[in-house]
C-alpha atoms as a PDB file:
ATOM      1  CA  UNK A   1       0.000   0.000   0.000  1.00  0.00           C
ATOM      2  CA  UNK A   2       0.943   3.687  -0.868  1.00  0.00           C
ATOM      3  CA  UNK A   3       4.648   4.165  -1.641  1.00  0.00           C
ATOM      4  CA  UNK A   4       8.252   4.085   0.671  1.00  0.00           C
ATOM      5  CA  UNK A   5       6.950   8.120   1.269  1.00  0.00           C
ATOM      6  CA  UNK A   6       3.768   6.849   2.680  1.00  0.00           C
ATOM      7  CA  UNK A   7       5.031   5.344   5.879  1.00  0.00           C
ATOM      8  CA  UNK A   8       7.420   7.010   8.927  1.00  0.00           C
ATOM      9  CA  UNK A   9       9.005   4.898  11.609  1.00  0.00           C
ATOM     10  CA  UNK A  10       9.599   4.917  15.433  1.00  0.00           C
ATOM     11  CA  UNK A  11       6.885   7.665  15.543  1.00  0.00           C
ATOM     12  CA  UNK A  12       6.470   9.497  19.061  1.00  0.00           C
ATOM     13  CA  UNK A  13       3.020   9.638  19.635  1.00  0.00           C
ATOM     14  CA  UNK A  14       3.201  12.219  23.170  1.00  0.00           C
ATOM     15  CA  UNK A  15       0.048  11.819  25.540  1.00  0.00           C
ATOM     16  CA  UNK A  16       2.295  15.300  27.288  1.00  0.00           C
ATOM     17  CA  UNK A  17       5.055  17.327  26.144  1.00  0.00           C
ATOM     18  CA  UNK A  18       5.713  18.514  22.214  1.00  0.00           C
ATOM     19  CA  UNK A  19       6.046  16.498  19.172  1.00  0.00           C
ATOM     20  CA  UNK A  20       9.516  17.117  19.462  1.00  0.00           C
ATOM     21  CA  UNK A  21      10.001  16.532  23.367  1.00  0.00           C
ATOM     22  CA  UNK A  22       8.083  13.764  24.195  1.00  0.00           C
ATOM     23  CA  UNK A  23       6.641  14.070  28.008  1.00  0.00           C
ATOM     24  CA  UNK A  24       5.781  10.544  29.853  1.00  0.00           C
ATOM     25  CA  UNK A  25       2.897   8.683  29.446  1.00  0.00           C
ATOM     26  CA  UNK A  26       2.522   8.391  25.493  1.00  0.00           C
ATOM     27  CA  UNK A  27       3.297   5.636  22.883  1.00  0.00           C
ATOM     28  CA  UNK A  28       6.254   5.259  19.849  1.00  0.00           C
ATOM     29  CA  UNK A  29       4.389   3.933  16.782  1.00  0.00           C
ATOM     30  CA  UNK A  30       6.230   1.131  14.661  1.00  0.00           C
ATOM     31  CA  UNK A  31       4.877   2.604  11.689  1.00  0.00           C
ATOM     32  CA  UNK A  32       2.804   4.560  10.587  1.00  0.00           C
ATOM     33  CA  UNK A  33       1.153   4.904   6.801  1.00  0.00           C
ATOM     34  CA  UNK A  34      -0.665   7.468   5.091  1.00  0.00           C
ATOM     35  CA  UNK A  35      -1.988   6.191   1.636  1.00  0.00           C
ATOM     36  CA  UNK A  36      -5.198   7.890   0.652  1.00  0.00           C
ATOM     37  CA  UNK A  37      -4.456   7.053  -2.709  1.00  0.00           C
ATOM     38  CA  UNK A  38      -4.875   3.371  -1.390  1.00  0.00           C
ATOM     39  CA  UNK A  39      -8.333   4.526   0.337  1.00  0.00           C
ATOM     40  CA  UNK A  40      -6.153   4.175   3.665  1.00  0.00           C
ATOM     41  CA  UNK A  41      -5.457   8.327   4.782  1.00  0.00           C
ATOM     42  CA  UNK A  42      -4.020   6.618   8.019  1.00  0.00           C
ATOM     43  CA  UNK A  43      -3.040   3.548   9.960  1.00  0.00           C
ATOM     44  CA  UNK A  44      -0.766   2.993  12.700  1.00  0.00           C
ATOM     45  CA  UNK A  45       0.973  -0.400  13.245  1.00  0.00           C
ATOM     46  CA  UNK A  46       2.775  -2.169  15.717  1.00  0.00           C
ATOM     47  CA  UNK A  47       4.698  -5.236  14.860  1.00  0.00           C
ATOM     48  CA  UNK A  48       5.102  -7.814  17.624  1.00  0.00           C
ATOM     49  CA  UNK A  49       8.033 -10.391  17.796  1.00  0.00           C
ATOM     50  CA  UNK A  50       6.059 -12.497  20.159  1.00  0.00           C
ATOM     51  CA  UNK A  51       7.859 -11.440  23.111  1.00  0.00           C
ATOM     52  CA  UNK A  52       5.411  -9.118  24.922  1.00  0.00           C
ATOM     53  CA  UNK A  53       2.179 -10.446  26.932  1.00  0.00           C
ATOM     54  CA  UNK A  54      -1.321  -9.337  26.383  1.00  0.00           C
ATOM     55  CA  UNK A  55      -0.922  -7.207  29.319  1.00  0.00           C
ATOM     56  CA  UNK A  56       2.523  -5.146  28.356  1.00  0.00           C
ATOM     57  CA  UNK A  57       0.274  -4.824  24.523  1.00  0.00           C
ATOM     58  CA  UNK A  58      -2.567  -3.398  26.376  1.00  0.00           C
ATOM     59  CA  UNK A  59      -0.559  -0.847  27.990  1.00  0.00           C
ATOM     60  CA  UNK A  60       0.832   0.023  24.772  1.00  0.00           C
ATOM     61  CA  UNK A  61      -2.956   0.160  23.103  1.00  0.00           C
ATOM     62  CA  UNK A  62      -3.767   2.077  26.615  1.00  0.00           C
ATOM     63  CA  UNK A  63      -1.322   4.929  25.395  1.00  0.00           C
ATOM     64  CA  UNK A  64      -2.680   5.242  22.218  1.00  0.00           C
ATOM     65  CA  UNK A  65      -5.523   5.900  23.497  1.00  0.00           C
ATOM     66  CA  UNK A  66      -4.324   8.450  25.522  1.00  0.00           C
ATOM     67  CA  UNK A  67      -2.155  10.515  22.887  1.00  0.00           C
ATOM     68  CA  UNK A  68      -5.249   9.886  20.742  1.00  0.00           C
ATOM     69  CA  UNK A  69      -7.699  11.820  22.946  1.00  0.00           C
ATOM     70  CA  UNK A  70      -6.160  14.386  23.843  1.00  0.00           C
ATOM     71  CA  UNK A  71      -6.132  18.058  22.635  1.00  0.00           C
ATOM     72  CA  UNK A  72      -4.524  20.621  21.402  1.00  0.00           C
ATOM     73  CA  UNK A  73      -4.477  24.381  19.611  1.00  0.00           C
ATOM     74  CA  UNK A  74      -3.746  24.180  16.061  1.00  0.00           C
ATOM     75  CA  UNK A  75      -1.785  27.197  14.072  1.00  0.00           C
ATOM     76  CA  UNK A  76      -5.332  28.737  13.854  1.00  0.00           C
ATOM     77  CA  UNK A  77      -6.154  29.104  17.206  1.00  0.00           C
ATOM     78  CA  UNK A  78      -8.761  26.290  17.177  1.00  0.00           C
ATOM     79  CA  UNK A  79      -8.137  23.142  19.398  1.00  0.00           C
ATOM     80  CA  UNK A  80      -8.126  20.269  17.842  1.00  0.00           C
ATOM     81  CA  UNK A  81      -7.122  16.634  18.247  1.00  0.00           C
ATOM     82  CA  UNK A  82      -3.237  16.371  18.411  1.00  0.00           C
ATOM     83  CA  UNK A  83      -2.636  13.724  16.136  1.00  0.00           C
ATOM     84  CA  UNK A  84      -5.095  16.247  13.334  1.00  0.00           C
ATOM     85  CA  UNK A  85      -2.590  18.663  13.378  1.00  0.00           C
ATOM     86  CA  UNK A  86      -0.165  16.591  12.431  1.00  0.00           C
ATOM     87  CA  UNK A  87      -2.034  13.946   9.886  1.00  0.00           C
ATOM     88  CA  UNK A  88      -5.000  14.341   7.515  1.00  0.00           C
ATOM     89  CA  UNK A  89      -7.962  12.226   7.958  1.00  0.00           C
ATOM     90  CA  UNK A  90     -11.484  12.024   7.041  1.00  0.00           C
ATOM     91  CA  UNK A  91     -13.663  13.615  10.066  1.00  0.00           C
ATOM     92  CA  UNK A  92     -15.750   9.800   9.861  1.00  0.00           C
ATOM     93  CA  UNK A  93     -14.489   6.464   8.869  1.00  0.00           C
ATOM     94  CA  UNK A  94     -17.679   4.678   7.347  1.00  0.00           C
ATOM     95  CA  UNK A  95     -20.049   6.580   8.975  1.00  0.00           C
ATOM     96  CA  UNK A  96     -18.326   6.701  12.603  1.00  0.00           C
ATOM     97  CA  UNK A  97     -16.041   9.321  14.517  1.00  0.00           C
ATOM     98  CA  UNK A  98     -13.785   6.944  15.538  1.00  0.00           C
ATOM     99  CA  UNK A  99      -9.632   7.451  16.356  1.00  0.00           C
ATOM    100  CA  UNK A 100      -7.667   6.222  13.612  1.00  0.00           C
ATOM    101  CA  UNK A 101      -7.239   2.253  13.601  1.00  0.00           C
ATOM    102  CA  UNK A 102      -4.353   0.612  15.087  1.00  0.00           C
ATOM    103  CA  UNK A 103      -2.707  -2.845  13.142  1.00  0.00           C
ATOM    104  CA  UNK A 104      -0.825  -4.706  15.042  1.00  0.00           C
ATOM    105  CA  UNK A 105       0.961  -7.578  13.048  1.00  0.00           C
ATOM    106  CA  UNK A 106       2.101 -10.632  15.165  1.00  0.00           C
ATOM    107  CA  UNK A 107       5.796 -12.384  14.172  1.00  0.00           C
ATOM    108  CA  UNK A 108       6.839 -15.138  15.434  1.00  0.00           C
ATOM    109  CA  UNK A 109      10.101 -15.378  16.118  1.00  0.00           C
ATOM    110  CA  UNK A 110       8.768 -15.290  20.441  1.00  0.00           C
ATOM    111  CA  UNK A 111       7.956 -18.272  22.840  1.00  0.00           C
ATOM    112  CA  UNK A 112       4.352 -16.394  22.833  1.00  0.00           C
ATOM    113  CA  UNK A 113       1.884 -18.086  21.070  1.00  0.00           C
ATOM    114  CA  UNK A 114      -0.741 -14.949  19.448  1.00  0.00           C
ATOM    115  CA  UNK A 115      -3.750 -17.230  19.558  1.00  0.00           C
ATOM    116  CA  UNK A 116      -3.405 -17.256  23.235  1.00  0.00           C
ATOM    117  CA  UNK A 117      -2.000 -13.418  23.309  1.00  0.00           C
ATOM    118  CA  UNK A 118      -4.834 -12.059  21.117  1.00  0.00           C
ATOM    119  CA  UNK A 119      -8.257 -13.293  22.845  1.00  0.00           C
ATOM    120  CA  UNK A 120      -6.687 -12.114  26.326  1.00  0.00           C
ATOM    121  CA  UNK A 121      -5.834  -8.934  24.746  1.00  0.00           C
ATOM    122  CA  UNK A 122      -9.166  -8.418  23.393  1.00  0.00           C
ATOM    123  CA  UNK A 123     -10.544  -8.571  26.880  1.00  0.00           C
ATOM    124  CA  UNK A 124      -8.092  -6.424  28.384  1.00  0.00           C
ATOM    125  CA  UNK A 125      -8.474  -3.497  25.791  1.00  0.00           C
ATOM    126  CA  UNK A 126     -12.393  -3.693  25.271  1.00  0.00           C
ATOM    127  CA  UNK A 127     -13.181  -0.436  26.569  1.00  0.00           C
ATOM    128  CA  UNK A 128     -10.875   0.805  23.932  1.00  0.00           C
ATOM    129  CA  UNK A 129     -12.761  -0.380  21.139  1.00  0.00           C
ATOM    130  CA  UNK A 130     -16.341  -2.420  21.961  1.00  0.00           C
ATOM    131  CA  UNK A 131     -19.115  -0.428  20.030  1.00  0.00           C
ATOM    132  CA  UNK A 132     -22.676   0.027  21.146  1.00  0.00           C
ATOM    133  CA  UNK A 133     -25.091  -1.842  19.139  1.00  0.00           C
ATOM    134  CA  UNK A 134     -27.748  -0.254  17.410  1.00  0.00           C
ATOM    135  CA  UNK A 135     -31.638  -0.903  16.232  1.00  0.00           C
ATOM    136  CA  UNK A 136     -29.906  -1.091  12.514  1.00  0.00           C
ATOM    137  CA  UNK A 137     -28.130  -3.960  13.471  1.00  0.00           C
ATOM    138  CA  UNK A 138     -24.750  -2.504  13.160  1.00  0.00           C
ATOM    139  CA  UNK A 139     -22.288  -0.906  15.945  1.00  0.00           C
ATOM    140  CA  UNK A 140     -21.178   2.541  16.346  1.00  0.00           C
ATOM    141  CA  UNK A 141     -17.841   2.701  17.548  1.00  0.00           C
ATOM    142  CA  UNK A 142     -17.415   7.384  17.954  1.00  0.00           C
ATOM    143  CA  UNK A 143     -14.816   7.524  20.312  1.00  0.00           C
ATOM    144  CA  UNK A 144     -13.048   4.495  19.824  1.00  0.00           C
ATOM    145  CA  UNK A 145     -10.243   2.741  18.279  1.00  0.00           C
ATOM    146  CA  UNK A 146     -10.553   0.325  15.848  1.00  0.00           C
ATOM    147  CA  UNK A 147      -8.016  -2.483  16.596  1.00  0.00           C
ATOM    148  CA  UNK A 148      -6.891  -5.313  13.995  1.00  0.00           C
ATOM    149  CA  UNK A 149      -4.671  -8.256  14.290  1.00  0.00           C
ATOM    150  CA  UNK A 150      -3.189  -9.846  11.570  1.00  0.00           C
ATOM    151  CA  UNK A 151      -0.312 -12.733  11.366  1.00  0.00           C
ATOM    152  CA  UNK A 152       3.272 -11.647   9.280  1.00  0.00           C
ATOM    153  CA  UNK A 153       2.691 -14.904   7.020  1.00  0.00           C
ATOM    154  CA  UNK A 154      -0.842 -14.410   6.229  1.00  0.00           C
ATOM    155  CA  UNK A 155      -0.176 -10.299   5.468  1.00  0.00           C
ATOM    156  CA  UNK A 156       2.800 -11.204   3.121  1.00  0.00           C
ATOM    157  CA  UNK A 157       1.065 -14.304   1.410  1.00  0.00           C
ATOM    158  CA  UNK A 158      -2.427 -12.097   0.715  1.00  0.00           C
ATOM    159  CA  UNK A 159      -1.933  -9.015   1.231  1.00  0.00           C
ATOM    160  CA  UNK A 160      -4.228  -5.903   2.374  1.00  0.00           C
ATOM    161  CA  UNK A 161      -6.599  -7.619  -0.197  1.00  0.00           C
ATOM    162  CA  UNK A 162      -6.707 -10.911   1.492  1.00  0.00           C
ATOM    163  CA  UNK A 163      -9.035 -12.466   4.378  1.00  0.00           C
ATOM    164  CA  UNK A 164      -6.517 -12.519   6.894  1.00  0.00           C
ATOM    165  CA  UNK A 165      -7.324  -9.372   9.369  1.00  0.00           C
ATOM    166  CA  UNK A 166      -9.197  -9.405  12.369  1.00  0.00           C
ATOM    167  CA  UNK A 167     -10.679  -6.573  14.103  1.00  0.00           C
ATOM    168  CA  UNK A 168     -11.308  -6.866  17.871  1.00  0.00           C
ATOM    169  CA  UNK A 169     -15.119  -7.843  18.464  1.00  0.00           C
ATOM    170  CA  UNK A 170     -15.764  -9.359  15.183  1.00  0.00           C
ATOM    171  CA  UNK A 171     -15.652 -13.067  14.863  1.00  0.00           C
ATOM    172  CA  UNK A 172     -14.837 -13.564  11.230  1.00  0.00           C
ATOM    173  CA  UNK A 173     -11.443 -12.980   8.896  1.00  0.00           C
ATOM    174  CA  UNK A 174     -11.687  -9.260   6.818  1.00  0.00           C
ATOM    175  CA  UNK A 175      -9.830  -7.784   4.065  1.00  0.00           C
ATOM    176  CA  UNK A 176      -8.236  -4.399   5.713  1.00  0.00           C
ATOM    177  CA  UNK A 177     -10.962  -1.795   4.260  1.00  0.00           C
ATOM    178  CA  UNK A 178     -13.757  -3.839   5.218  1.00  0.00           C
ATOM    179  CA  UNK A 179     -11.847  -4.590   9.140  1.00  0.00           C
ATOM    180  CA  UNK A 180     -11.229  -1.070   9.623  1.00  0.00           C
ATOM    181  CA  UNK A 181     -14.609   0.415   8.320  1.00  0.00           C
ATOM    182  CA  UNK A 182     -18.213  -0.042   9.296  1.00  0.00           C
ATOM    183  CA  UNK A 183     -19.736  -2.163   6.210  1.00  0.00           C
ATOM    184  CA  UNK A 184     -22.794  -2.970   8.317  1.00  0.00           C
ATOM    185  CA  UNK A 185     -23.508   0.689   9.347  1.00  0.00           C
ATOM    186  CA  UNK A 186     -23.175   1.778   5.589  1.00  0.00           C
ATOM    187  CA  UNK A 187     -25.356  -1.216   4.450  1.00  0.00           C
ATOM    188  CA  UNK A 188     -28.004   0.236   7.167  1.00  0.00           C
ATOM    189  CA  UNK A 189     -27.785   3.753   6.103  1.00  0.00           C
ATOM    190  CA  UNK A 190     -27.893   2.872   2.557  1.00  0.00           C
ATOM    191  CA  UNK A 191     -31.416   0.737   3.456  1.00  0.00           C
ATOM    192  CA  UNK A 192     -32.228   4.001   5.229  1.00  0.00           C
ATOM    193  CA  UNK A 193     -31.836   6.219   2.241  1.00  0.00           C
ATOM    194  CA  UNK A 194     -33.457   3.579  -0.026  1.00  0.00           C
ATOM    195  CA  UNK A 195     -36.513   3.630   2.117  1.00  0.00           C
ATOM    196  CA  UNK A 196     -36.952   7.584   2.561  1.00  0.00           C
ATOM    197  CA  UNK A 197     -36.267   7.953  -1.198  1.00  0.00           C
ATOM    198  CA  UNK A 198     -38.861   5.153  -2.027  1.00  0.00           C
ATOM    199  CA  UNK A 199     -41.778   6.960   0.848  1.00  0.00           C
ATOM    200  CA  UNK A 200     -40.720  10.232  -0.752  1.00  0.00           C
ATOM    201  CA  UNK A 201     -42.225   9.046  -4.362  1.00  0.00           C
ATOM    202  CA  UNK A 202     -44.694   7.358  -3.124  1.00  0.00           C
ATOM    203  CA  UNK A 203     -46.151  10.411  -1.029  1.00  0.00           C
ATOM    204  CA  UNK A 204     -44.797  12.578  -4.186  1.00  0.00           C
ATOM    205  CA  UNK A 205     -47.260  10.165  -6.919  1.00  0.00           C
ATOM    206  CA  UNK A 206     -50.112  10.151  -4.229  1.00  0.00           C
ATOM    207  CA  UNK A 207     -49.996  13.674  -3.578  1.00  0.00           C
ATOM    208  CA  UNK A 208     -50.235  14.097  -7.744  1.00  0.00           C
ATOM    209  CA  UNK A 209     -53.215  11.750  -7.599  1.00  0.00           C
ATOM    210  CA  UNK A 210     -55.153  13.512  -5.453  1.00  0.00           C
ATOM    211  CA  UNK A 211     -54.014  17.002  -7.324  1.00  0.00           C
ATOM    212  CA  UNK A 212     -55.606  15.011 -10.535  1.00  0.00           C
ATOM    213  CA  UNK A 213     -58.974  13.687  -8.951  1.00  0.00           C
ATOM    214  CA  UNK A 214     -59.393  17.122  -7.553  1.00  0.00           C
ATOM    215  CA  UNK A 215     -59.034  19.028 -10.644  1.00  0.00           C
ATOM    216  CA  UNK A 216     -61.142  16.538 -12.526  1.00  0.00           C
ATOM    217  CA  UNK A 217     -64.137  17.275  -9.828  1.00  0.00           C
ATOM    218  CA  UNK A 218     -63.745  20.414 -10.096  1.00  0.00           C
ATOM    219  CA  UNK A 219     -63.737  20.679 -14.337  1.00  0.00           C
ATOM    220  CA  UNK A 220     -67.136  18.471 -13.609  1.00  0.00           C
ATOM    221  CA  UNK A 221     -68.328  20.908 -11.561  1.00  0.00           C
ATOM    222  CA  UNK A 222     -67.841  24.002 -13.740  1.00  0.00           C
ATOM    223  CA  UNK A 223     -69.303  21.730 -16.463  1.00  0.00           C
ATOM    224  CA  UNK A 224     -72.178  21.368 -14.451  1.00  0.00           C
ATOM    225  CA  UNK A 225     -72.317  25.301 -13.732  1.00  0.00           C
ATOM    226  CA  UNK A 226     -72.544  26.191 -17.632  1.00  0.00           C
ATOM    227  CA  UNK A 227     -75.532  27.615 -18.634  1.00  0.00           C
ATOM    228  CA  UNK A 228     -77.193  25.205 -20.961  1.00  0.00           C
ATOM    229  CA  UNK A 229     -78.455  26.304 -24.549  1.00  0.00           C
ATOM    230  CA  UNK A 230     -81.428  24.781 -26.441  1.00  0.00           C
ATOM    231  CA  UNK A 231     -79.634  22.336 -28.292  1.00  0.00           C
ATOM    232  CA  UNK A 232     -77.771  21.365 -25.053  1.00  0.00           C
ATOM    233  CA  UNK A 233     -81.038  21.136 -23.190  1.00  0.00           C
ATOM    234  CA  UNK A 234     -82.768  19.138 -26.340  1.00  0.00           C
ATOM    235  CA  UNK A 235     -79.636  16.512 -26.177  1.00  0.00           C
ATOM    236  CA  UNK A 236     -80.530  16.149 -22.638  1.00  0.00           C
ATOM    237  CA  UNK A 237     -83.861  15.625 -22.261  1.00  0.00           C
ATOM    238  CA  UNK A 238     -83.334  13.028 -25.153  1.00  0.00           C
ATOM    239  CA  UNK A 239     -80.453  11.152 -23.326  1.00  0.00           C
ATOM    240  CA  UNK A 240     -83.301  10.753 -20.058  1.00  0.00           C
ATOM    241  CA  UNK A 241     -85.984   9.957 -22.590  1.00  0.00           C
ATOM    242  CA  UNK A 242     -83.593   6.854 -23.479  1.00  0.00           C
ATOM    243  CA  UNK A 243     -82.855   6.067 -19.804  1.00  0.00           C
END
């Protein structure tokens, strides 16, 4: 994805102090890529040998949350969220105001086996990213961080393309786009708008029948108003003769 510009590494990501004097507290990013020409404006990724527990990874996920909620001014004197002035993103990701999604790709070279690592982890981090399910049948996730796992075999043998990503509450394999959107909330909303476009033209041809039937009645009507002539009245009288 993108190009060799479109990724930085060992990124300090402060939760206090500057960009350039980290305080305590915040993360370092393993990479991070911006390819919007790949529709992916940002992703941050941490690479795990298989060295680190679930717990020391949650701490790590803990600090990205951290740097990513908090604030600061931006050159125009508006306060913004620190990582915005420093990356472009879209204000939604499939519908949802969510932090930027964090990939964290497992390795293993480690004694630590990631199907073990990964459903602890998931339990330890769920406030970070566990959505609230709505009547549509789809989750919002605002204010949260969409979290994938992937393996290093599976990334290099399919690619972003491929199956092979999971994100954290979902119990099925994803190509990237689809793991770090919303499909489901964009299917919903595109029912949504299906259904008010459909109720609009129905409304919009019943509302036209009623403007017909009504100006129909009303030609009667004046027909009925015209003052009739002899000939008018002679047709008449013959058409109740025949009745």
């Amino acid at each position: 994805m993108g190009t060799i510009a479109s990724y930085w590494t060992e990124v300090p990501l402060p939760a206090t102090g500057t960009w350039n004097a980290p305080g305590k507290g915040g993360a370092q990013a393993d990479l991070v890529l911006t390819a919007p020409q790949d529709r992916m404006p940002l992703l941050f990724i941490e690479v795990d040998n298989c060295h680190e527990t679930a717990e020391e990874l949650a701490l790590k996920l803990e600090k990205y949350g951290r740097f990513f909620r908090r604030k600061t001014k931006d050159t125009d004197g508006k306060e913004r969220p620190m990582w915005r002035t420093r990356w472009t993103a879209p204000a939604t990701w499939s519908g949802d105001a969510v932090h930027p999604p964090v990939l964290l790709v497992f390795n293993r070279e480690g004694q630590r086996n990631p199907n073990r690592t990964i459903p602890r982890l998931i339990e330890l981090t769920r406030h970070l990213w566990e959505g609230e399910r709505q009547r549509g049948g789809f989750h919002d996730y605002d204010g949260l961080i969409p979290i994938i796992a992937t393996g290093l075999t599976k990334l290099r043998e399919h690619g972003p393309h491929g199956p092979v990503f999971l994100r954290f509450g979902r119990d099925h394999m994803e190509p990237l786009w689809a793991a770090v959107g919303n499909p489901r909330r964009e299917a919903a909303e595109a029912r949504a708008r299906d259904e008010t476009r459909r109720a609009q033209e129905e409304c919009q041809a019943k509302l036209r029948r009623v403007a017909t039937a009504q100006a129909t009645k009303k030609a009667a009507e004046r027909e009925a108003r015209r003052p009739v002539g002899p000939s008018a009245r002679l047709r008449r009288l013959r058409g109740e003769v025949h009745r």
